[in-house]
Protein backbone atom coordinates (compact mmCIF):
# COMPACT_ATOMS: atom_id res chain seq x y z
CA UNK A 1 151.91 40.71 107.37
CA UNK A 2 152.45 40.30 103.14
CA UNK A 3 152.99 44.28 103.33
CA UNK A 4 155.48 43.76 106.02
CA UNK A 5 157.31 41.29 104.45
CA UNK A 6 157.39 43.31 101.31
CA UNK A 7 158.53 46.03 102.49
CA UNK A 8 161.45 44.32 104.48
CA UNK A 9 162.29 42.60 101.49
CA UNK A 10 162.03 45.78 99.11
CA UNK A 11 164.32 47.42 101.96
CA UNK A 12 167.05 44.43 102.00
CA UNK A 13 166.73 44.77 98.26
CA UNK A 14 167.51 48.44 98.12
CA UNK A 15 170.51 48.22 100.54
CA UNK A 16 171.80 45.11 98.70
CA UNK A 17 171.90 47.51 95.11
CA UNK A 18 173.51 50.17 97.16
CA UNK A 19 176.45 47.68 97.86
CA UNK A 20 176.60 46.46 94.48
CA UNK A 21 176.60 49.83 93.21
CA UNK A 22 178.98 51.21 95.81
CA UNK A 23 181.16 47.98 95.02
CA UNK A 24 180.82 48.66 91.23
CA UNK A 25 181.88 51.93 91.27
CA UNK A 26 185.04 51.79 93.24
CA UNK A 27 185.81 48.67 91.17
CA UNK A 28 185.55 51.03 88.30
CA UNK A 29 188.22 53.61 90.29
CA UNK A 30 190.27 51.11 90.61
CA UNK A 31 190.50 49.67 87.48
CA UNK A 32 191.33 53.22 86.16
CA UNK A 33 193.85 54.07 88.30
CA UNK A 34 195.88 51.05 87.99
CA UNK A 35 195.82 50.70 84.09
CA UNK A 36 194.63 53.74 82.24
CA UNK A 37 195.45 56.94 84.67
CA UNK A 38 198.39 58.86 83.18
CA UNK A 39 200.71 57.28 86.11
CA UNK A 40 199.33 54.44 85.29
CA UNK A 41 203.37 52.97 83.97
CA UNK A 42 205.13 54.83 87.36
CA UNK A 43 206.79 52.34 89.71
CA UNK A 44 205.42 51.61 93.13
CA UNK A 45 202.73 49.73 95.31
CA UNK A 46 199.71 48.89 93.41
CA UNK A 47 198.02 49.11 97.21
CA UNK A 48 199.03 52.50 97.03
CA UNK A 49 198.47 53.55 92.96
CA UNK A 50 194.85 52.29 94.02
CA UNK A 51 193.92 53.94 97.51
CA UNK A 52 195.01 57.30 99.30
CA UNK A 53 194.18 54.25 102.29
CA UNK A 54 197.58 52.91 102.21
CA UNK A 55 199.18 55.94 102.95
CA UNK A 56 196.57 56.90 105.54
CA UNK A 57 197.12 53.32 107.20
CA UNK A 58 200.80 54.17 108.18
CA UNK A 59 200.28 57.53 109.26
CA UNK A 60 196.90 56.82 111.32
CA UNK A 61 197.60 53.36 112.24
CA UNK A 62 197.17 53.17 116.45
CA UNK A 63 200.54 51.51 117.70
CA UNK A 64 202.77 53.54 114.99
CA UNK A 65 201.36 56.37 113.72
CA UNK A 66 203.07 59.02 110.94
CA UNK A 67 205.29 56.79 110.14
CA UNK A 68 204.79 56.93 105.65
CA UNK A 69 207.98 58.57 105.63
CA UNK A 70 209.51 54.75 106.75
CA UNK A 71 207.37 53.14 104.04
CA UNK A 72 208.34 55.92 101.81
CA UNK A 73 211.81 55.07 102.18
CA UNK A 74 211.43 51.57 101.53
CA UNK A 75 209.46 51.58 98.50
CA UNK A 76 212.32 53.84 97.01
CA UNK A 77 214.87 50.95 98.17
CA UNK A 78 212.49 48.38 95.84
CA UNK A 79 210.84 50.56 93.17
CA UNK A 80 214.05 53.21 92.45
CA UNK A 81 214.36 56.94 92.45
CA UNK A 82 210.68 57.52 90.75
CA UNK A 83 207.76 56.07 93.37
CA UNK A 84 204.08 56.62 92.33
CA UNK A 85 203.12 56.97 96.19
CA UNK A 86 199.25 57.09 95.90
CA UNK A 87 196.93 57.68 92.95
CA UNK A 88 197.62 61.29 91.84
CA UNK A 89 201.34 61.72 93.33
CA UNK A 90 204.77 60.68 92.29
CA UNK A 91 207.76 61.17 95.14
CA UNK A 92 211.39 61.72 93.71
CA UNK A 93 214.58 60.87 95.42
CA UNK A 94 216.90 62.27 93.28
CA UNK A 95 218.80 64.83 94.87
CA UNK A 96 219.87 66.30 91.21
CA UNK A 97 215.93 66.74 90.82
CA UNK A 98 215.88 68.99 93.06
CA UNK A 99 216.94 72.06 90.74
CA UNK A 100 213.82 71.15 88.69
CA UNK A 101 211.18 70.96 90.67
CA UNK A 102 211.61 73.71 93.07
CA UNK A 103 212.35 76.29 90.60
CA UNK A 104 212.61 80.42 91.55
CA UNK A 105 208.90 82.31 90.05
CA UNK A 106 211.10 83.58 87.10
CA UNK A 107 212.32 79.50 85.50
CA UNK A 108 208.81 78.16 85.82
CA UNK A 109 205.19 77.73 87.45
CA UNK A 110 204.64 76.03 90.39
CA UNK A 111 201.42 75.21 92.21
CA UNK A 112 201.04 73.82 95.34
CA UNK A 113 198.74 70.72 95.59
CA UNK A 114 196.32 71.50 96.96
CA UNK A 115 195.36 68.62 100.54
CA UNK A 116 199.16 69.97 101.15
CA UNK A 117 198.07 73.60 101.19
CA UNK A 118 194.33 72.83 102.91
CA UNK A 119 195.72 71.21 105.36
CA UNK A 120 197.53 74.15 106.85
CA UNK A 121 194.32 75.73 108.08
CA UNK A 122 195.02 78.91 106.75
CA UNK A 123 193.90 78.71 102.81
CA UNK A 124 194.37 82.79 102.13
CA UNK A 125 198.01 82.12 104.12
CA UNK A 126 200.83 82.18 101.50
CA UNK A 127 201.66 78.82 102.66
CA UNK A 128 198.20 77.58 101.94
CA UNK A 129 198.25 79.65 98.83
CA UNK A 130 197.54 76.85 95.83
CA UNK A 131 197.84 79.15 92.69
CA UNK A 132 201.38 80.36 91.65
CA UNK A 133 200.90 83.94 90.88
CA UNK A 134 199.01 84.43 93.96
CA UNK A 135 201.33 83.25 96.17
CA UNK A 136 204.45 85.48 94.44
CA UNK A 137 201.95 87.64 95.28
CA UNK A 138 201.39 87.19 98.48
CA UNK A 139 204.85 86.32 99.38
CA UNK A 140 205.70 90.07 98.03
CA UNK A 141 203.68 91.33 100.04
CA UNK A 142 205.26 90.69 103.29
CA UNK A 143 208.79 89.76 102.34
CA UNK A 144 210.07 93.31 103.38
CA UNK A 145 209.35 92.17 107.12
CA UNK A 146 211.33 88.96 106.59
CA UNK A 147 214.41 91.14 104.66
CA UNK A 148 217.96 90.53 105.97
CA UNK A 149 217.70 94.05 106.70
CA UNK A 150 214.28 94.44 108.81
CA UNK A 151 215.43 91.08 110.81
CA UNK A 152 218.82 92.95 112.05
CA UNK A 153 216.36 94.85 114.01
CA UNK A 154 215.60 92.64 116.20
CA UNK A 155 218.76 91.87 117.29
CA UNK A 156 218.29 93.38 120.99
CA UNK A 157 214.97 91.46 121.14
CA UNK A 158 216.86 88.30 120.53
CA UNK A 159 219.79 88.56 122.79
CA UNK A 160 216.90 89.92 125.22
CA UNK A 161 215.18 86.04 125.01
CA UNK A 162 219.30 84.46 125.19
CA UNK A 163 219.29 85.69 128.41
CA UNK A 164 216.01 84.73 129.68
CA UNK A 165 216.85 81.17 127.83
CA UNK A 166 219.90 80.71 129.99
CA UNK A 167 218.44 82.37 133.07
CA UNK A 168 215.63 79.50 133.13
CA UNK A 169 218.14 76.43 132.21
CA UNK A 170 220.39 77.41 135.03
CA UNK A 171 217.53 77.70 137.67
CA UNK A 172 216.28 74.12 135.63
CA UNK A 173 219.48 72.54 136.00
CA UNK A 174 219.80 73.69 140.10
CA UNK A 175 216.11 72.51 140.80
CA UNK A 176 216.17 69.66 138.60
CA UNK A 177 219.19 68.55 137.49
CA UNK A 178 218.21 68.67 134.30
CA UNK A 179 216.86 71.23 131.54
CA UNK A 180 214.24 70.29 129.15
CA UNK A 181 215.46 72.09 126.04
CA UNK A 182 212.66 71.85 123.64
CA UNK A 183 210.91 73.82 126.12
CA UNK A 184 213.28 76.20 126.47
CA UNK A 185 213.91 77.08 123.06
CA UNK A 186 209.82 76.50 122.14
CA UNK A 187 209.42 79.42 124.53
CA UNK A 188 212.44 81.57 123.08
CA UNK A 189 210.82 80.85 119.16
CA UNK A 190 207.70 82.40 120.33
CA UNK A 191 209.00 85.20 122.09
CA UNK A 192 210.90 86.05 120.08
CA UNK A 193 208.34 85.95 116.65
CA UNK A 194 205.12 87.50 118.61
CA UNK A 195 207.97 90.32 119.26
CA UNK A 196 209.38 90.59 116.52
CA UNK A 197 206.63 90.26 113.99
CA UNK A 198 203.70 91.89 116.22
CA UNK A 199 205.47 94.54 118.93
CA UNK A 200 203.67 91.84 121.91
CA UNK A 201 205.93 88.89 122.54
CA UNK A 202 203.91 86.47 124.36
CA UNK A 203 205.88 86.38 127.15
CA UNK A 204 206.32 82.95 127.73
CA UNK A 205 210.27 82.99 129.18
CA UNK A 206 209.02 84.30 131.97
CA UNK A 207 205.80 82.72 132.71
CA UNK A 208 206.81 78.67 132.90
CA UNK A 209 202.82 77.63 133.10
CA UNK A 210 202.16 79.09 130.25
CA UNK A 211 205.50 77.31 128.14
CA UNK A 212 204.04 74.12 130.27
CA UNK A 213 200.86 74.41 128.46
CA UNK A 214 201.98 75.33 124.99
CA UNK A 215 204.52 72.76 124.71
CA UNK A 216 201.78 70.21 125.22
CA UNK A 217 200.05 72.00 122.53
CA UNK A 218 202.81 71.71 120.08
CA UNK A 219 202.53 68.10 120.61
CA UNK A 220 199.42 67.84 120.49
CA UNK A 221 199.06 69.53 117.25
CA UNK A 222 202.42 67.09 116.19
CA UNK A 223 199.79 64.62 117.19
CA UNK A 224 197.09 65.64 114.99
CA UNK A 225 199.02 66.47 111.60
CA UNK A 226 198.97 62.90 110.57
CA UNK A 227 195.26 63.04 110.59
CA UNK A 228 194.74 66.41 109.48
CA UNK A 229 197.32 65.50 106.21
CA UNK A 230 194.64 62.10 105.31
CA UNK A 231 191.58 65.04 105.63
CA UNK A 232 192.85 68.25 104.64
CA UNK A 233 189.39 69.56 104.88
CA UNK A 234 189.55 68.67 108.47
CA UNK A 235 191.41 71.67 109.69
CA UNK A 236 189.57 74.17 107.51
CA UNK A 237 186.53 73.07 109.50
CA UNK A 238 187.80 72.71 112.84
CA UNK A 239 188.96 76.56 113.20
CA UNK A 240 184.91 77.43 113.02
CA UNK A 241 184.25 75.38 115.88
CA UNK A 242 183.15 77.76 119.05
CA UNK A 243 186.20 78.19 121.00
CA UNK A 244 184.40 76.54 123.77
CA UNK A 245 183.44 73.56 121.99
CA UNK A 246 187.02 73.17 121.07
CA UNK A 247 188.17 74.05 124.93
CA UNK A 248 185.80 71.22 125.76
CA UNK A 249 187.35 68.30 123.18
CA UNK A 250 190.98 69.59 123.80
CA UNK A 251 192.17 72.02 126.23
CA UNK A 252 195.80 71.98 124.36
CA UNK A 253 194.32 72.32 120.93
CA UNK A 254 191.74 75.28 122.18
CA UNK A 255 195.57 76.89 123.33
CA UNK A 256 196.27 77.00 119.45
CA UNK A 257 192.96 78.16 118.08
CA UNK A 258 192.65 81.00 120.85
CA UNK A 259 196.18 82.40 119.14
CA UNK A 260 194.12 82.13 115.92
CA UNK A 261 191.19 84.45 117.23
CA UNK A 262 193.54 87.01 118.83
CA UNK A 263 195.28 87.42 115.40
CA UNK A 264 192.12 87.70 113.99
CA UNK A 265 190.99 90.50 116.17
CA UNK A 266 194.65 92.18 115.93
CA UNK A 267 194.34 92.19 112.38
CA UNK A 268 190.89 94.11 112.50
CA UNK A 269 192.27 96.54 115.12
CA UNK A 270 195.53 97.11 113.32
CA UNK A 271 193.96 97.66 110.06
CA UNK A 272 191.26 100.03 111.63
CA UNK A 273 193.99 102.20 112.85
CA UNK A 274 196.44 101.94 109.63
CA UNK A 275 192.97 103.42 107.63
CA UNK A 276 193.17 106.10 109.87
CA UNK A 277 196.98 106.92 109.81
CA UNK A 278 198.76 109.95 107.87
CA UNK A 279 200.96 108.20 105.13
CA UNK A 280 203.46 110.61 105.76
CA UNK A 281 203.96 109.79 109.17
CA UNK A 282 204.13 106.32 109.24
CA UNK A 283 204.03 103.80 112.46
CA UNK A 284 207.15 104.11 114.17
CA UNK A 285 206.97 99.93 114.51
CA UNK A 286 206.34 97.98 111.04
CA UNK A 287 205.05 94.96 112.20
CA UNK A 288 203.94 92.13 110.14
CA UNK A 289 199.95 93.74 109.57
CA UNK A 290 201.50 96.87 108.38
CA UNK A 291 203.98 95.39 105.98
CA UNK A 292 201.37 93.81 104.32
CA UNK A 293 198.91 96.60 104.37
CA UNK A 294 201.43 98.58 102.72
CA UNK A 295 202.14 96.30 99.98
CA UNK A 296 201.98 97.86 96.74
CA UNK A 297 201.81 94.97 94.97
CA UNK A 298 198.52 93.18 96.67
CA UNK A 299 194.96 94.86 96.20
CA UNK A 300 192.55 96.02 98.82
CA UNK A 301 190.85 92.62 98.86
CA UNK A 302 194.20 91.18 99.66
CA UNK A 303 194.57 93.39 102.75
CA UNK A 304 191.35 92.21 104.56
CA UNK A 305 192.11 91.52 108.26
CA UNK A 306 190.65 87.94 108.03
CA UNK A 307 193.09 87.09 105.20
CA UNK A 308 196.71 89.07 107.10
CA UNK A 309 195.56 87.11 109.90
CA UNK A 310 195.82 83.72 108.37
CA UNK A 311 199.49 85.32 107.60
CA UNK A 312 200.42 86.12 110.53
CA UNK A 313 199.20 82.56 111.85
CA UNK A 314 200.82 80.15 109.08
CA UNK A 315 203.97 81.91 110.03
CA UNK A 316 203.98 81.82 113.76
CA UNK A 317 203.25 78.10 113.98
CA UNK A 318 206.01 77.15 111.16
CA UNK A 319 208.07 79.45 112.33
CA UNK A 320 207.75 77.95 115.70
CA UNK A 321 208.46 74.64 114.88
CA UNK A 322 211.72 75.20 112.58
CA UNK A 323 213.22 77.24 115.64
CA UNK A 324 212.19 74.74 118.26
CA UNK A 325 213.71 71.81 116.45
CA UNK A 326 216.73 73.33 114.76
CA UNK A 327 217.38 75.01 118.10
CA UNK A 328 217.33 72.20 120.17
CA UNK A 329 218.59 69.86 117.77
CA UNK A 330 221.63 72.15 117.82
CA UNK A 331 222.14 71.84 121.60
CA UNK A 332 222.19 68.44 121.41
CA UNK A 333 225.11 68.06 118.78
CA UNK A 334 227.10 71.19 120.08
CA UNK A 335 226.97 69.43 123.63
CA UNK A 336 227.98 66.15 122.11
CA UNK A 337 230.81 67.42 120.35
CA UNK A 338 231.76 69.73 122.34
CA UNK A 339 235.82 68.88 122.83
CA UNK A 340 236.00 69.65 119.29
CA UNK A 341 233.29 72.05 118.83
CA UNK A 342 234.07 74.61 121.95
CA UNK A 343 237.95 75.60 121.56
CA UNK A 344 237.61 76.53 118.34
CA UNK A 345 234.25 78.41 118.35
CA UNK A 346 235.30 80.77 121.91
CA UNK A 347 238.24 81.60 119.89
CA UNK A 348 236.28 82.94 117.33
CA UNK A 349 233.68 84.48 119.87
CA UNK A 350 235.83 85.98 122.07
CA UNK A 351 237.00 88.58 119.28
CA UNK A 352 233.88 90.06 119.06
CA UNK A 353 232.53 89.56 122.29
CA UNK A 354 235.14 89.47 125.12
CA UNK A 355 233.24 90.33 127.49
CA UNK A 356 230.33 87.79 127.77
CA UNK A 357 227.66 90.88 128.21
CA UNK A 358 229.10 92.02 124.70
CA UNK A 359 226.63 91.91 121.72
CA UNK A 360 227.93 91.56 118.64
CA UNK A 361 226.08 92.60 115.39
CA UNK A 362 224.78 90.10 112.78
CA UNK A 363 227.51 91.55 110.81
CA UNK A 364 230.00 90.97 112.74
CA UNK A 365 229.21 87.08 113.54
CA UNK A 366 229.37 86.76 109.67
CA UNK A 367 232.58 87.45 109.70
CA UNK A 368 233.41 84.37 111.95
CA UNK A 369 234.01 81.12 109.48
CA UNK A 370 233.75 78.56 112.40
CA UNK A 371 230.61 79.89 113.73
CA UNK A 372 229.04 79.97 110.21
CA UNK A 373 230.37 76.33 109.30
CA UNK A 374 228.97 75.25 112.78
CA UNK A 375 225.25 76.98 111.84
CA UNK A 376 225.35 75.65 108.23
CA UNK A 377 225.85 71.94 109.75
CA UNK A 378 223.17 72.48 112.28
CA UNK A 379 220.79 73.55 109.47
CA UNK A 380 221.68 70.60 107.42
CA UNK A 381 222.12 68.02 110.00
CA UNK A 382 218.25 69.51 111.67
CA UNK A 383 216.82 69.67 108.46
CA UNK A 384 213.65 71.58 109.18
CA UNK A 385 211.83 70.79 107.02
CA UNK A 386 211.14 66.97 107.45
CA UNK A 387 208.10 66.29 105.22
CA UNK A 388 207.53 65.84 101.70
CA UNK A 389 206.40 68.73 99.70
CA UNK A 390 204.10 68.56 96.78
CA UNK A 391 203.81 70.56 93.98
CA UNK A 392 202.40 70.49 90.49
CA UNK A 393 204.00 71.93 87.03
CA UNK A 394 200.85 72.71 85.01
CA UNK A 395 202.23 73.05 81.66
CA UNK A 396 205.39 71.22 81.57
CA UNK A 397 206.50 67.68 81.61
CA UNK A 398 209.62 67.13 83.56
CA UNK A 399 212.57 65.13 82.77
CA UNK A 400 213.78 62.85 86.21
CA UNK A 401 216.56 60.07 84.78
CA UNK A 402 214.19 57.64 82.06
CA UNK A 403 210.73 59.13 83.39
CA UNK A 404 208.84 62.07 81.71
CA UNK A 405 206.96 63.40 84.11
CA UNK A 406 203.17 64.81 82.47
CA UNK A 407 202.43 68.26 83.23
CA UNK A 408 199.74 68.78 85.94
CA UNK A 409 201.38 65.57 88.38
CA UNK A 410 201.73 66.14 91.64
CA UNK A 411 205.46 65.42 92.72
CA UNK A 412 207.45 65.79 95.58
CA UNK A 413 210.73 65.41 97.03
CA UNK A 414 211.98 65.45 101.07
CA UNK A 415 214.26 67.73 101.70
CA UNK A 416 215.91 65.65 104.31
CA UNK A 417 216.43 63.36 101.83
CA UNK A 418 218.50 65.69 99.75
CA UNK A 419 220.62 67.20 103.23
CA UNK A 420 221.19 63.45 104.20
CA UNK A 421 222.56 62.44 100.39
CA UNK A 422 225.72 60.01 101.13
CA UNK A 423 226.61 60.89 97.51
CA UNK A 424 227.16 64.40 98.03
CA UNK A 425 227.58 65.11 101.78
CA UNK A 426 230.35 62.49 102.98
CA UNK A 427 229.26 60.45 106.60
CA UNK A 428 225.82 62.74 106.57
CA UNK A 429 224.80 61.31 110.05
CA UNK A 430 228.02 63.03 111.23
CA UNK A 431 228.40 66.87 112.54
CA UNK A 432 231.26 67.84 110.57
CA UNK A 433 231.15 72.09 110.54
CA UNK A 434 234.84 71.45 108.60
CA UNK A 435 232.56 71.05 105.72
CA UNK A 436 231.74 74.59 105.67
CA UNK A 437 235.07 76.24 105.48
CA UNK A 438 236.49 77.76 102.47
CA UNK A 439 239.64 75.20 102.31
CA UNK A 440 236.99 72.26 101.29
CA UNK A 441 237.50 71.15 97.48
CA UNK A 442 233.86 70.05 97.69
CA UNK A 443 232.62 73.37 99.07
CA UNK A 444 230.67 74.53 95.94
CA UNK A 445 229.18 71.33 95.03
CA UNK A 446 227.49 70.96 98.41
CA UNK A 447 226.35 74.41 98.67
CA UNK A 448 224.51 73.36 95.65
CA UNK A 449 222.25 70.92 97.77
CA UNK A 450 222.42 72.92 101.24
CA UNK A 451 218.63 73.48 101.58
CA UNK A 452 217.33 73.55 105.07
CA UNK A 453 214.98 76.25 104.35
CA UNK A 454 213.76 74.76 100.83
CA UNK A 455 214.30 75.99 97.20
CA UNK A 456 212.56 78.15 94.77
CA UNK A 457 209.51 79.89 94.93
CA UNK A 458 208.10 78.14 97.86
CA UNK A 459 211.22 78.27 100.00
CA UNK A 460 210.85 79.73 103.64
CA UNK A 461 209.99 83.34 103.63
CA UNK A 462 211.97 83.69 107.02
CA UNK A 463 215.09 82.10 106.22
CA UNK A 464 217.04 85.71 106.66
């Protein structure tokens, strides 16, 4: 019974130290990052200079979730332009920052912080590419595919999916009444980048249980990204799951890792047959795999099939997503503004298409200045990319308005942010295409700041 009692009270004794040790040393942690870590002096939250938690609470809270971006906004509204938004990272909303942070490979070194790349799920992806050099690297590598050049190839391809598009919303609209867009143009992205990029387009304009069941899978991914931006390692992790044990906790997510495993096994076919190929007579179709497996400037280690597949899936999902929401973002405000939008813009079209079955090159819809004011807006006015994006200047400090900023801080801006500036796009919640045309006074200063695709070396490899 005295050995019993010893032992309990030896084992309350132990867990009690734990507590006070656990206690202790996030005491410590604390204490450090409010009063000697270098951001130590940066404005913001002292809730969230001492805990990633307060920025996990908003975007993983039950009733609203992903919503940091609101409490983002309002701490800039109290603290200024500079916000220290949790321990490691400062958030600038400054649109004149914007030239200095996202800078092009040759005006400075960028890396990416890394929970921003991990959480991507594809770490050997150029998008989840952390080190500078490596990524210019890897971006190199398989910009030819993405050249204005290469993507005026698929211009039949994409008229091809146009027609499919309006096919389905007119048989929507005569069973239904209505047609869900962000289906529609969901089905057309992917389509039209499994064509384009692989020679198979998945085929989903013409098979509506299929679009059914990936456009629950884009939300449910939407759904997850909160979660998976808190845990970066969770993503990582996830993709080694069995496919069935994934099938069996999500259905809709098992939809995305499936398209993960083809790729994979597309990759390792692809490259099998590129080892085997005469260089002389080269594929008649360059698709993505053999773009990058001809890539001078990446080594053989760099070509492995598990690494081009990780390319090949970091830029069908965010390619996916930009053309889904710009796409049907732009419906919307065509069809809103339509009595102003519509004379103007058949005018235009009808010169190089009169015939409605015409199609018109990429060159030749360049050439129309109403057209190209109305797709600027849309890009600005969409803003694809919604979130903030980190990054981190190793060896130099940065200069935002009073702030030096130490080399090796993780800092961010929202592009939105910078699209939506009231100082330097007048009435930004408003479609205005006028903006665009040549007559503007204003016209150079807010090409400056047009940015839907991002800026510098990071910037969207697909924005041709």
């Amino acid at each position: 019974m005295a050995l019993m009692a010893t032992l309990t009270g030896s084992t309350a004794y132990l867990w009690y130290s734990a507590a006070v040790a656990f206690a202790l040393y996030y005491a410590v942690i604390i204490f450090y990052r409010l009063y000697l870590h270098p951001l130590a002096r940066f404005p913001g939250s002292k809730l969230a200079a001492a805990s990633k938690w307060y920025e996990a609470w908003f975007d993983l809270r039950p009733h609203r979730p992903g919503t940091f971006f609101e409490e983002l906004h309002r701490m800039h509204e109290v603290y200024g332009p500079v916000v220290r938004v949790n321990p490691d990272e400062l958030h600038i909303n400054d649109s004149t920052f914007v030239e200095k942070i996202y800078v092009n490979p040759a005006s400075g070194v960028r890396n990416k912080y890394p929970p921003s790349a991990l959480m991507i799920g594809a770490p050997e992806s150029g998008a989840g590419t952390i080190h500078h050099d490596i990524h210019r690297k890897r971006r190199l590598a398989m910009g030819a595919k993405f050249s204005k050049q290469e993507a005026a190839t698929a211009t039949e391809l994409i008229y091809d999916n146009v027609e499919l598009v309006l096919k389905n919303v007119d048989r929507h609209i005569k069973e239904r009444g209505v047609a869900e867009m962000r289906i529609n143009w969901m089905a057309f992205s992917f389509d039209t980048l499994s064509g384009y990029l692989f020679g198979k387009p998945m085929c989903m304009l013409e098979d509506e249980e299929m679009t059914k069941g990936w456009f629950r899978t884009v939300k449910a991914v939407a759904v997850t990204t909160p979660f998976a931006k808190q845990f970066p390692w969770f993503i990582p992790n996830a993709t080694k799951l069995p496919l069935w044990v994934i099938r069996a906790i999500s259905p809709d997510i098992a939809r995305i890792a499936k398209l993960r495993w083809d790729l994979d096994a597309q990759a390792a076919e692809t490259a099998k047959q590129y080892a085997t190929e005469d260089p002389e007579k080269p594929s008649s179709f360059r698709e993505l795999f053999r773009t990058i497996l001809s890539s001078p400037v990446i080594n053989d280690e760099e070509k492995k099939p598990e690494r081009i597949a990780q390319e090949a899936f970091a830029v069908m999902v965010a390619g996916n997503d930009a053309i889904m929401w710009t796409f049907a973002t732009g419906t919307y405000y065509i069809l809103a503004n339509k009595e102003k939008i519509m004379p103007r813009l058949r005018e235009e079209l009808l010169k190089v298409m009169p015939d409605p079955h015409d199609r018109p090159s990429v060159t030749e819809l360049e050439q129309l200045p109403w057209f190209g004011a109305i797709i600027k807006e849309l890009l600005r006015i969409s803003a694809p990319l919604l979130s903030r994006l980190p990054v981190i200047a190793p060896d130099e400090a940065l200069q935002c308005g009073d702030w030096t900023i130490p080399p090796g801080t993780p800092m961010s801006m929202t592009y939105r942010n910078v699209t939506m500036d009231p100082k330097i796009f007048k009435d930004p919640e408003a479609f205005l295409p006028e903006r665009w045309l040549s007559d503007n006074p204003e016209l150079a200063e807010i090409s400056r700041y047009h940015l839907p695709f991002g800026r510098g070396s990071r910037m969207c490899v697909g924005m041709k």
